[in-house]
PDB file of N, CA and C in Angstrom:
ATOM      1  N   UNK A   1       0.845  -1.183   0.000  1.00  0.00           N
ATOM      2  CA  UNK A   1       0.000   0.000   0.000  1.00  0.00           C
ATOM      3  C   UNK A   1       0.885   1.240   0.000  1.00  0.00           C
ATOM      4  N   UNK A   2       0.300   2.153  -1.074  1.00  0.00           N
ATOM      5  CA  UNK A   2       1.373   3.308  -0.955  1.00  0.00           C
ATOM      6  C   UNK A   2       0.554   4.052   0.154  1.00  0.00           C
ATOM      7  N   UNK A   3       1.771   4.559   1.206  1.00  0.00           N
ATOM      8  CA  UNK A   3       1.472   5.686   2.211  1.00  0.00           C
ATOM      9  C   UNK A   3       1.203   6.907   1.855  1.00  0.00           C
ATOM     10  N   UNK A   4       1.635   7.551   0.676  1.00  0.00           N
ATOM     11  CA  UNK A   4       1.931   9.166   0.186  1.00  0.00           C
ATOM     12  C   UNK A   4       2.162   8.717  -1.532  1.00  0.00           C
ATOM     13  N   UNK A   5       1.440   9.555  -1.820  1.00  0.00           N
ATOM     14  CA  UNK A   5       2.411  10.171  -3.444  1.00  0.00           C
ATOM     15  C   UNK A   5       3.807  10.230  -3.071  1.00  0.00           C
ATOM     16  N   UNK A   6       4.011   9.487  -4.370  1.00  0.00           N
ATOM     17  CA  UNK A   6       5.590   9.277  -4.151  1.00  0.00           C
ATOM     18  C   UNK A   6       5.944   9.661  -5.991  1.00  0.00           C
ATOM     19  N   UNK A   7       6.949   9.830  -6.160  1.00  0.00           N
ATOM     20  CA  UNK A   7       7.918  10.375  -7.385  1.00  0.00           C
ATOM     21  C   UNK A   7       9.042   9.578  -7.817  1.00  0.00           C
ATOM     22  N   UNK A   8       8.901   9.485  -9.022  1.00  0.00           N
ATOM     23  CA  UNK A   8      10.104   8.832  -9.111  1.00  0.00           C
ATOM     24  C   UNK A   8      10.750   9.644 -10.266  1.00  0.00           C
ATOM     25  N   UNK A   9      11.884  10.192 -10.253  1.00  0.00           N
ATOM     26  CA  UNK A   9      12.750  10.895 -11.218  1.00  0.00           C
ATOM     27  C   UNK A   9      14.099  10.087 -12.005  1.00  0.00           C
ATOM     28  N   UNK A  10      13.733  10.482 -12.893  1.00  0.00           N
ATOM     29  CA  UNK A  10      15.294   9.564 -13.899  1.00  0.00           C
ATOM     30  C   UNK A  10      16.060  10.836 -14.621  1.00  0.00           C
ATOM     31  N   UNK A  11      17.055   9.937 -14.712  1.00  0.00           N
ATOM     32  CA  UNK A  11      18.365  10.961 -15.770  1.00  0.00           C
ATOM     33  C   UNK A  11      18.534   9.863 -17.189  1.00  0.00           C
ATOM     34  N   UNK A  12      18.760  10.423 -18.049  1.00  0.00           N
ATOM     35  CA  UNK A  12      19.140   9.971 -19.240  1.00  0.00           C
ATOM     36  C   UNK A  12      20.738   9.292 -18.788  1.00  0.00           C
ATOM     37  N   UNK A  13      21.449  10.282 -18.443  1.00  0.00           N
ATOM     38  CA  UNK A  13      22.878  10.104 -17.588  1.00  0.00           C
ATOM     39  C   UNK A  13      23.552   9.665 -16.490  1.00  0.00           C
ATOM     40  N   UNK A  14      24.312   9.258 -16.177  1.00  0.00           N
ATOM     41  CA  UNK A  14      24.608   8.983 -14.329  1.00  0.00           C
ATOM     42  C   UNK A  14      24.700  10.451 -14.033  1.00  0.00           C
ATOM     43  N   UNK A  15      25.025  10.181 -12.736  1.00  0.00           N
ATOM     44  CA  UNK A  15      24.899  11.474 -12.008  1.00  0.00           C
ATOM     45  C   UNK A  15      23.962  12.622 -11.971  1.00  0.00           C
ATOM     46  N   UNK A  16      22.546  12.117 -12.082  1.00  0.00           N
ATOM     47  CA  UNK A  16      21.470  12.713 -12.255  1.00  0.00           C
ATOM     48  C   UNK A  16      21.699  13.864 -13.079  1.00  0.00           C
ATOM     49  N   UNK A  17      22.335  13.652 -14.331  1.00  0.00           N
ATOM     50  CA  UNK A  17      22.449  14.175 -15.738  1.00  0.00           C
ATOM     51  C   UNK A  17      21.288  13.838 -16.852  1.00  0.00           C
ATOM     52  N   UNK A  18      21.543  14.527 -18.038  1.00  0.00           N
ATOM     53  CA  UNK A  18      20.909  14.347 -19.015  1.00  0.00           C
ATOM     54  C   UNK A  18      19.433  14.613 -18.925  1.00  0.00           C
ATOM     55  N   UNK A  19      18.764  14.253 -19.775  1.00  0.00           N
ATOM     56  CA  UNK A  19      17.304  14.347 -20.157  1.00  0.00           C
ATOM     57  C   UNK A  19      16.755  14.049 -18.704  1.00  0.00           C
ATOM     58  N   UNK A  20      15.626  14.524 -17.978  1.00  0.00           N
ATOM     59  CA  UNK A  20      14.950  14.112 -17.183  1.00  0.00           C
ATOM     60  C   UNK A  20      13.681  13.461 -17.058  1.00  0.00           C
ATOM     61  N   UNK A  21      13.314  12.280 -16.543  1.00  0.00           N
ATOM     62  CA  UNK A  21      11.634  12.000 -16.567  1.00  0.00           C
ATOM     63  C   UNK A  21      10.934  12.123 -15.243  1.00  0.00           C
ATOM     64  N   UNK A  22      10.112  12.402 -15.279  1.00  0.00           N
ATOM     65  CA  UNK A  22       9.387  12.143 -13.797  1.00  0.00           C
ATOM     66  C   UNK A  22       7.711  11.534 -13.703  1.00  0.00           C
ATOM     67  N   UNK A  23       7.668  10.834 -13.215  1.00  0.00           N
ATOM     68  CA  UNK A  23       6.479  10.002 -12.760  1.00  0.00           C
ATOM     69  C   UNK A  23       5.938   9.567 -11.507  1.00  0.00           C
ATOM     70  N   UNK A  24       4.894  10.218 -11.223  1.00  0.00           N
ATOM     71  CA  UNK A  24       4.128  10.140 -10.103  1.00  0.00           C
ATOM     72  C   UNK A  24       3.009   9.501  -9.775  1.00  0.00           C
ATOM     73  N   UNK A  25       3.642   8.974  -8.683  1.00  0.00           N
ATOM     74  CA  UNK A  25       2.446   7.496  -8.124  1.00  0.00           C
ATOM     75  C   UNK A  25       1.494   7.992  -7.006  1.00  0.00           C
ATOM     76  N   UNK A  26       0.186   7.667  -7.296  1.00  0.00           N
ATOM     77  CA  UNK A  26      -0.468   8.489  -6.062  1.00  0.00           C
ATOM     78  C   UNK A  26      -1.429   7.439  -5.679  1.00  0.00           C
ATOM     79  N   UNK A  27      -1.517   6.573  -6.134  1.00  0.00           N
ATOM     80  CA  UNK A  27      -1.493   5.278  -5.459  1.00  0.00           C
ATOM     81  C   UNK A  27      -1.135   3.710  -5.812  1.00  0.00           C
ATOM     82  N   UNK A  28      -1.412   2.667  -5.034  1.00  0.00           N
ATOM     83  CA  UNK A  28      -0.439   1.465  -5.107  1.00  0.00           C
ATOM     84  C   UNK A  28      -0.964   0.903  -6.519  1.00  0.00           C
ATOM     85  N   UNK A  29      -2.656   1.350  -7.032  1.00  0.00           N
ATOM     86  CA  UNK A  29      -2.901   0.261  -7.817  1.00  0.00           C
ATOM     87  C   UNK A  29      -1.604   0.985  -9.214  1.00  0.00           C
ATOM     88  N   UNK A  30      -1.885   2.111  -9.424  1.00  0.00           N
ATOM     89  CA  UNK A  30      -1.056   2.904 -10.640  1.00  0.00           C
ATOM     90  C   UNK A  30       0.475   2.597 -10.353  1.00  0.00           C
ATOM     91  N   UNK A  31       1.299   2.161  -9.267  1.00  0.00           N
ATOM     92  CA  UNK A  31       2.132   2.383  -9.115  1.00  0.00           C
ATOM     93  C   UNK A  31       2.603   0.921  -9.692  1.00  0.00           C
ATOM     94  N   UNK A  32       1.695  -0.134  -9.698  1.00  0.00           N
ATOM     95  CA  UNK A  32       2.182  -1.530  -9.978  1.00  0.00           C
ATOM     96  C   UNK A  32       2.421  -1.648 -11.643  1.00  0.00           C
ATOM     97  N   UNK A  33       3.550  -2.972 -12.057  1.00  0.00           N
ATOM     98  CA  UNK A  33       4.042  -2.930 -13.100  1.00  0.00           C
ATOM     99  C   UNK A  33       4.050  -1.708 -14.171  1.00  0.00           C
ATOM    100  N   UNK A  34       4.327  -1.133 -13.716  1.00  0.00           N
ATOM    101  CA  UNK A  34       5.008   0.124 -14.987  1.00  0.00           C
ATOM    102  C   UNK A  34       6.482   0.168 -16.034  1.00  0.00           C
ATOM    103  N   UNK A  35       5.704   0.214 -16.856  1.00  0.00           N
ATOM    104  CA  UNK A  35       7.340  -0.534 -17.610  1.00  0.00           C
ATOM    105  C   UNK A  35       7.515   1.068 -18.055  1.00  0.00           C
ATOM    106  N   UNK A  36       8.588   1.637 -18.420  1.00  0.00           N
ATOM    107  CA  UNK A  36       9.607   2.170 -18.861  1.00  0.00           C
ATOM    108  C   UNK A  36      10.081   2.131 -20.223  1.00  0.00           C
ATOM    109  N   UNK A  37      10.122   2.775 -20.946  1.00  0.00           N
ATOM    110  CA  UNK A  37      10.688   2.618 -22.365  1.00  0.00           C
ATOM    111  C   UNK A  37      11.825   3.437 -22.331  1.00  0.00           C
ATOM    112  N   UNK A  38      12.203   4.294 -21.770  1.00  0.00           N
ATOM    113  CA  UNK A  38      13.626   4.876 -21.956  1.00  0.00           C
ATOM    114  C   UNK A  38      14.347   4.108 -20.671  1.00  0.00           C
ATOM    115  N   UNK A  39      15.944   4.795 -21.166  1.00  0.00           N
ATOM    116  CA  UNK A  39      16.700   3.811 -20.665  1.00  0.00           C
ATOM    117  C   UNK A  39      17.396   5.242 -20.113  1.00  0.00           C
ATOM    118  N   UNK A  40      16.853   4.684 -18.402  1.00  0.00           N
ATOM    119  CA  UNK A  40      17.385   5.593 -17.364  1.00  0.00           C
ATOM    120  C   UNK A  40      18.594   5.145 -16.805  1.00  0.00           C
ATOM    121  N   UNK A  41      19.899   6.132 -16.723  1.00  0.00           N
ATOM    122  CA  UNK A  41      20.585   5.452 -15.876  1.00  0.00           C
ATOM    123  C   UNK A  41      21.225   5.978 -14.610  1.00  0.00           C
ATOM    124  N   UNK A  42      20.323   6.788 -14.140  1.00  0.00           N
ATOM    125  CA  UNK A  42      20.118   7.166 -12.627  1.00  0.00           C
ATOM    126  C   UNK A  42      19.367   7.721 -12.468  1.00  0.00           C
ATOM    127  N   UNK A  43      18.650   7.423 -10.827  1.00  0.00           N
ATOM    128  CA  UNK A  43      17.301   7.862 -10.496  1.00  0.00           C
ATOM    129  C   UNK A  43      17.405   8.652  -9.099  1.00  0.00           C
ATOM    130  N   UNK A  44      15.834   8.963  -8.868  1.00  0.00           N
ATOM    131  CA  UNK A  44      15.983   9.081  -7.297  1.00  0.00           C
ATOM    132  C   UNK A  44      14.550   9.229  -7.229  1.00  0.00           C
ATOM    133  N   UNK A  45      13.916   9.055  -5.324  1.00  0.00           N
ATOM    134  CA  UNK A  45      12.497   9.263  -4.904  1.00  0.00           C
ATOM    135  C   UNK A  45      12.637  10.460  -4.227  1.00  0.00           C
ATOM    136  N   UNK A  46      11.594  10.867  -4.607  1.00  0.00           N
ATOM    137  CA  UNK A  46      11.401  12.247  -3.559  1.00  0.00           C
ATOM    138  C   UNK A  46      11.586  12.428  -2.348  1.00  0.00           C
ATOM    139  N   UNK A  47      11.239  10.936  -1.528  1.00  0.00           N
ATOM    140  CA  UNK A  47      10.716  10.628  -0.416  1.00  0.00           C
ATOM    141  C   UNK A  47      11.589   9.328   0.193  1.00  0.00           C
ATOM    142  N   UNK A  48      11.383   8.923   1.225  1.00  0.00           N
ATOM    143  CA  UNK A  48      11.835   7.301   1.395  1.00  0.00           C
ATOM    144  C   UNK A  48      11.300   6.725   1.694  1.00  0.00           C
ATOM    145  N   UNK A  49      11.126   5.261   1.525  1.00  0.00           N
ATOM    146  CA  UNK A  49      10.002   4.447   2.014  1.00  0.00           C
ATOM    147  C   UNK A  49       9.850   4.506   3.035  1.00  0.00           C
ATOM    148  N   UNK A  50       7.756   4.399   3.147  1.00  0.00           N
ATOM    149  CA  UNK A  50       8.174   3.996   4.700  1.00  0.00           C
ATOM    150  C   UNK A  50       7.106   2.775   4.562  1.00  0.00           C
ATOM    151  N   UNK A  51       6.715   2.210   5.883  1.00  0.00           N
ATOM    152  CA  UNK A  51       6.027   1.081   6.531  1.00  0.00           C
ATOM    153  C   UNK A  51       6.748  -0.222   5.789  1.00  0.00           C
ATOM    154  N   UNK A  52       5.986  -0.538   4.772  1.00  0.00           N
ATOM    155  CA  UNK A  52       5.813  -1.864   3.686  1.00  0.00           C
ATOM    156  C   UNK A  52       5.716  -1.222   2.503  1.00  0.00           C
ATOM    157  N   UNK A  53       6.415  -0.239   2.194  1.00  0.00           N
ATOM    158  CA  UNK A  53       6.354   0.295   0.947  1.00  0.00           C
ATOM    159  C   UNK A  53       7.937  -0.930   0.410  1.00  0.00           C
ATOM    160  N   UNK A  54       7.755  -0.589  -0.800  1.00  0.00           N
ATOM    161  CA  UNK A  54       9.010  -1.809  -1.240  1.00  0.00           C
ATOM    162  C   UNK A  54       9.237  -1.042  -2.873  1.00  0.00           C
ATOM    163  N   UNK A  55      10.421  -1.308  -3.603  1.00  0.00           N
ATOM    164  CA  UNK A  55      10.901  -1.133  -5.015  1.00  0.00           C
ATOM    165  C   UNK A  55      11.063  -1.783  -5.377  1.00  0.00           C
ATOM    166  N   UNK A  56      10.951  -2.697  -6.825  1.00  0.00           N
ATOM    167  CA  UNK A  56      11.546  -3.762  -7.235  1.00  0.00           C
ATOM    168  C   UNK A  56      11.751  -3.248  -8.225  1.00  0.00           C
ATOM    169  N   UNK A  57      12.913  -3.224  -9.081  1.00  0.00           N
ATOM    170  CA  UNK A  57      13.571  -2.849 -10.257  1.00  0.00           C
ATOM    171  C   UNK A  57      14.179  -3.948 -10.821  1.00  0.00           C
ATOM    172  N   UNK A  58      13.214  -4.160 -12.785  1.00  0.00           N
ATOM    173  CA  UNK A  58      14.114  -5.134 -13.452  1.00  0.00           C
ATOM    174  C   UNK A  58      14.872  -4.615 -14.183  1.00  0.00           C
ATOM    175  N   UNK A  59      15.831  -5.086 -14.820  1.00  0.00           N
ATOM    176  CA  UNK A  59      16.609  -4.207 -16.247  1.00  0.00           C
ATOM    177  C   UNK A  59      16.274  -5.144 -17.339  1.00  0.00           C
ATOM    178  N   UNK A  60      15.494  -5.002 -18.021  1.00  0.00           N
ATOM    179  CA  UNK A  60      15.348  -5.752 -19.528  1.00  0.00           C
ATOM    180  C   UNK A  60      16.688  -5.300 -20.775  1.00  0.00           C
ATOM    181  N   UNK A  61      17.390  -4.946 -20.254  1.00  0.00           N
ATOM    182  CA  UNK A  61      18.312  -4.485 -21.666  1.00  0.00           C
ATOM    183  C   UNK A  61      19.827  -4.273 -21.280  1.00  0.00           C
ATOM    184  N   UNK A  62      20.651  -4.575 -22.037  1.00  0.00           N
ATOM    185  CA  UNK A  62      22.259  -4.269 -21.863  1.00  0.00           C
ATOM    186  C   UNK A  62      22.290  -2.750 -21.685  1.00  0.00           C
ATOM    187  N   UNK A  63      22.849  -2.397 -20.474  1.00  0.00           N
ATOM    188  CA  UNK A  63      22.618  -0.975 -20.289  1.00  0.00           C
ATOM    189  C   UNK A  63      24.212  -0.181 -20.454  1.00  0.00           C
ATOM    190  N   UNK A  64      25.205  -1.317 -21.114  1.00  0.00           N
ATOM    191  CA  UNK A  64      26.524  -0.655 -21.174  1.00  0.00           C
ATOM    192  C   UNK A  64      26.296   0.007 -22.903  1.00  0.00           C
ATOM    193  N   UNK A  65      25.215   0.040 -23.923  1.00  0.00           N
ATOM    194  CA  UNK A  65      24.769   0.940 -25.396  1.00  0.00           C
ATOM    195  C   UNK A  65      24.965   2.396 -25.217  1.00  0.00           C
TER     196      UNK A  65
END
């Protein structure tokens, strides 16, 4: 269960460089399986989890392109 709107921000780049995306979850059902089509390679949450909140991150793709 999400506690709060939560955010999730990406960089095109490491070091929270490059192009930016941002996507906001304002609750658990929207927040489940969301796939991604760009290829982020650093992120961050607005916030930090709390209670039983959880992240699971897959990588579908060679991310050294």
């Amino acid at each position: 269960m999400l506690s709060a709107p939560i955010q999730h921000i990406g960089w095109t780049k490491l070091n929270s460089t490059g192009d930016p995306s941002v996507t906001e979850f304002i609750n658990s059902v929207q927040a489940q399986n969301l796939p991604n089509a760009r290829i982020l390679r650093s992120f961050q949450l607005n916030r930090t989890l709390t209670q039983q909140e959880q992240l699971d991150i897959s990588v579908m793709s060679n991310l050294t392109s």
